[in-house]
C-alpha atoms as a PDB file:
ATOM      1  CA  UNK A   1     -11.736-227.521-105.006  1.00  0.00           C
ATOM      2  CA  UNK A   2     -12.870-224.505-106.517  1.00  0.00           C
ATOM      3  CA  UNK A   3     -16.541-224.721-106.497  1.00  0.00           C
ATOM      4  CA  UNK A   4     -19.179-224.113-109.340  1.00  0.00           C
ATOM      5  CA  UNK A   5     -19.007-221.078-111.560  1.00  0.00           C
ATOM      6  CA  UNK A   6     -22.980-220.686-110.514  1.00  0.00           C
ATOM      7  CA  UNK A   7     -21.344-220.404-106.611  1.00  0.00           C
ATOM      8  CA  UNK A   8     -18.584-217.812-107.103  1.00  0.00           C
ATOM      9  CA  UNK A   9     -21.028-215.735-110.057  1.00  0.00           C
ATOM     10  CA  UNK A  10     -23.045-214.606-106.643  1.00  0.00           C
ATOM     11  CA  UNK A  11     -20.647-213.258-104.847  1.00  0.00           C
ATOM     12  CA  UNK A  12     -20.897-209.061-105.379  1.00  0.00           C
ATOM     13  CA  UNK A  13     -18.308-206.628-107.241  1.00  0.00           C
ATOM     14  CA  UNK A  14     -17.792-203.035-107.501  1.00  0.00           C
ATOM     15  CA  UNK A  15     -17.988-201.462-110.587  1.00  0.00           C
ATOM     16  CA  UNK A  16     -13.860-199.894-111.579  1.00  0.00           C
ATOM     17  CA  UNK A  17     -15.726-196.859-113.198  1.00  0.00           C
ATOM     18  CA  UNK A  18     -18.804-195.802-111.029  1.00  0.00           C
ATOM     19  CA  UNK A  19     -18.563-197.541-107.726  1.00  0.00           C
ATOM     20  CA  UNK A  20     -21.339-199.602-108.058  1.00  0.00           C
ATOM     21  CA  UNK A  21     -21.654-202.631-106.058  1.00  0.00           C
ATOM     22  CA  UNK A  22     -23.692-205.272-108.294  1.00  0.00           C
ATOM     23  CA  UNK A  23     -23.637-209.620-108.334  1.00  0.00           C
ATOM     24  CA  UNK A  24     -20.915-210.610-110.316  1.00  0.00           C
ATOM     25  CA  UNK A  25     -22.893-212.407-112.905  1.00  0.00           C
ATOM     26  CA  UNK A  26     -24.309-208.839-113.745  1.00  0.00           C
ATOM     27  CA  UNK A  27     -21.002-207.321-114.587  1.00  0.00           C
ATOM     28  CA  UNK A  28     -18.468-207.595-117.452  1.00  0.00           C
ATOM     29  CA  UNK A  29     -14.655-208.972-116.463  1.00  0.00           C
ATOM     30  CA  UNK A  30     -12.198-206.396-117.830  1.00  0.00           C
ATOM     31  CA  UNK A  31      -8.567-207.426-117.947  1.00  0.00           C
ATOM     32  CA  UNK A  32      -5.917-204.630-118.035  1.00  0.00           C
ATOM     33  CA  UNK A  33      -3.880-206.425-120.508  1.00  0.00           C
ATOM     34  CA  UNK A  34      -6.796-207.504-123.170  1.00  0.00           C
ATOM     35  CA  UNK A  35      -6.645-211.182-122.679  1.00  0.00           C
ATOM     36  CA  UNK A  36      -9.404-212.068-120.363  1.00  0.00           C
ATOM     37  CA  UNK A  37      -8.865-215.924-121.801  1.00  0.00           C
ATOM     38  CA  UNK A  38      -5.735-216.526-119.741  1.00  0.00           C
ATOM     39  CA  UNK A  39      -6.935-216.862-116.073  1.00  0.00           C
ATOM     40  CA  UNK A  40      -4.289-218.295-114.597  1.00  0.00           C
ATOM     41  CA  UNK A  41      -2.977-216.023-112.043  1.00  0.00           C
ATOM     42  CA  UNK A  42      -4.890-213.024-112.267  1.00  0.00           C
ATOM     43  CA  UNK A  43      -7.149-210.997-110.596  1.00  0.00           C
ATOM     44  CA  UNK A  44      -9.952-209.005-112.844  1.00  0.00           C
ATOM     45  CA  UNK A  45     -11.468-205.647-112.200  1.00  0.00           C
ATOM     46  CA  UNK A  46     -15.416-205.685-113.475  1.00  0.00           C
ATOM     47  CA  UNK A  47     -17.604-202.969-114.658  1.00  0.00           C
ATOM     48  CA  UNK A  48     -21.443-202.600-114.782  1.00  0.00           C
ATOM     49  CA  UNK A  49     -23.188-203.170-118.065  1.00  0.00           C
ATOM     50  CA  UNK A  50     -23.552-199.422-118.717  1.00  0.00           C
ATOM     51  CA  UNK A  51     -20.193-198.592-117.761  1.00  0.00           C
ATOM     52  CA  UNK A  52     -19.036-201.359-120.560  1.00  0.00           C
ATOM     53  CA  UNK A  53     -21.229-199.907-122.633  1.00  0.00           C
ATOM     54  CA  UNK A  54     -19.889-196.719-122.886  1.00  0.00           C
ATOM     55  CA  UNK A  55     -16.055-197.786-123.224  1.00  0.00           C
ATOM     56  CA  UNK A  56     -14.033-197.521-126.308  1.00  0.00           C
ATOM     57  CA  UNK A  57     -13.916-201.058-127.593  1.00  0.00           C
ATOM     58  CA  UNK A  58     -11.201-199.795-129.732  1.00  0.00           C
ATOM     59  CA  UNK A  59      -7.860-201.290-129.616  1.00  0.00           C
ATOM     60  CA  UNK A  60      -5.601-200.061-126.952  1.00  0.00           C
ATOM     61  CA  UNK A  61      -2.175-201.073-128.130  1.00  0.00           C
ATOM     62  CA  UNK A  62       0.619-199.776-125.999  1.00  0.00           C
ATOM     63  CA  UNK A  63      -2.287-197.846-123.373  1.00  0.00           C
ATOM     64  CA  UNK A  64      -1.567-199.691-120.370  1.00  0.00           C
ATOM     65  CA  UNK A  65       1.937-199.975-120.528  1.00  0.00           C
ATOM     66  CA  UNK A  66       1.980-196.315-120.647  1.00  0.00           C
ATOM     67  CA  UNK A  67      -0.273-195.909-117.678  1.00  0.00           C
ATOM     68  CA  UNK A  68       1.683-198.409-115.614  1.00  0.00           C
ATOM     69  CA  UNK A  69       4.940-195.902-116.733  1.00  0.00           C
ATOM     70  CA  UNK A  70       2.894-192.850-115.825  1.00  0.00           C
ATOM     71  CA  UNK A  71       1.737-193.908-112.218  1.00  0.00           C
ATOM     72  CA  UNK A  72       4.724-195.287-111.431  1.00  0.00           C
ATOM     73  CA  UNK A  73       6.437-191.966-111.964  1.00  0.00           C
ATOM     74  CA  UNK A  74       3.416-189.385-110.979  1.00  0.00           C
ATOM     75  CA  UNK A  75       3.060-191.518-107.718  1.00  0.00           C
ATOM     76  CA  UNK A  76      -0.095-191.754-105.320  1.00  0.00           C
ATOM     77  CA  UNK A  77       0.051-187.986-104.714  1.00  0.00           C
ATOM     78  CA  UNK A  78      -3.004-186.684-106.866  1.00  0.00           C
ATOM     79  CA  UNK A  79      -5.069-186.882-110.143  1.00  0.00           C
ATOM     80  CA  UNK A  80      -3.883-184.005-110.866  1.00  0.00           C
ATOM     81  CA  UNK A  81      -0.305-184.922-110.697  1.00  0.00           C
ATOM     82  CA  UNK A  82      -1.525-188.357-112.672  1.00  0.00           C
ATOM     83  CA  UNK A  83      -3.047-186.089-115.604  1.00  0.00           C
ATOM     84  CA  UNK A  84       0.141-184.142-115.603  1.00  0.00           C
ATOM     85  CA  UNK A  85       2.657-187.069-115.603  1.00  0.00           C
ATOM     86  CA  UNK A  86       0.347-188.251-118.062  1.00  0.00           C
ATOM     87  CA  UNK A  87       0.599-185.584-120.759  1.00  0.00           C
ATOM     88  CA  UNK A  88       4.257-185.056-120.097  1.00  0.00           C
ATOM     89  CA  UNK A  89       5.123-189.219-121.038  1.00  0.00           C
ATOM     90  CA  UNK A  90       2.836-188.521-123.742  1.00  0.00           C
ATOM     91  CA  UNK A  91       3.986-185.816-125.324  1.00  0.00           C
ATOM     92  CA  UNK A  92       7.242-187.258-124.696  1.00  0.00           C
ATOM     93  CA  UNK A  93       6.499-190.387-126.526  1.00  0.00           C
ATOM     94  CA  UNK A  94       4.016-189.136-129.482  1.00  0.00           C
ATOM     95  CA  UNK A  95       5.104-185.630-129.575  1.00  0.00           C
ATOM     96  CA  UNK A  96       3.038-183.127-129.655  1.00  0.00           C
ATOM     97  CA  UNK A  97       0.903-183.805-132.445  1.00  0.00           C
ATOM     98  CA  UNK A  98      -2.680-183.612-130.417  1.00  0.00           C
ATOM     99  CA  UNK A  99      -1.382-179.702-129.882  1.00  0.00           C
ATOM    100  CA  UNK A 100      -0.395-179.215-133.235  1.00  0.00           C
ATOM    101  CA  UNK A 101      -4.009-180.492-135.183  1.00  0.00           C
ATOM    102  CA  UNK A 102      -6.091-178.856-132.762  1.00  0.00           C
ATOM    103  CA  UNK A 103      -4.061-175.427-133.764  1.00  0.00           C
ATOM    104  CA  UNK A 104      -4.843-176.372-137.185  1.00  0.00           C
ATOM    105  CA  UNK A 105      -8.889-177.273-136.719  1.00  0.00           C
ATOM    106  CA  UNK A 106      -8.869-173.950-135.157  1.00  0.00           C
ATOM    107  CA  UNK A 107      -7.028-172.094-137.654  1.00  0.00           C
ATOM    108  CA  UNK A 108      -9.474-173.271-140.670  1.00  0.00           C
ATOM    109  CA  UNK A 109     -10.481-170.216-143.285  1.00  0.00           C
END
């Protein structure tokens, strides 16, 4: 039906971060939506060891429903128009509290 795990681990993925092409069974699964345990239905993106390395394992709550939000509105057009939609939802959301203590680090006597 499916085959063995050892089959499909052979088959090569690109890295989401860097663009590296590697064998699956040298890359990490990541699931946008933090449960990597419920498979049914879903297609996973994979990064390289290195790349996993160097993510925040920190918890994410609320992150990717606010980049789903954010391309839908900024569209395909750019990055730039993605970092821009970005900060606008955000600031929009959170306020603008990331301005406000980085005035305050600055302003330290």
């Amino acid at each position: 039906m499916w085959g063995s795990r050892r089959d499909r681990d052979r088959s090569a993925v690109v890295c989401i971060a860097c663009g590296e092409s590697l064998p699956r069974e040298d890359a990490r699964e990541y699931d946008k939506q933090g449960d990597r345990w419920n498979r049914r239905d879903k297609e996973f993106e994979y990064l390289c060891k290195g790349c996993f390395r160097d993510l925040s394992h920190q918890p994410r709550d609320e992150l990717e429903a606010l980049l789903v939000d954010v391309e839908a509105t900024a569209g395909g057009d750019s990055q730039e128009a993605y970092v821009e939609a970005y900060q606008r939802e955000v600031a929009r959301r959170y306020g603008e509290a990331e301005a406000d203590a980085e005035d305050t680090e600055g302003r330290r006597d």
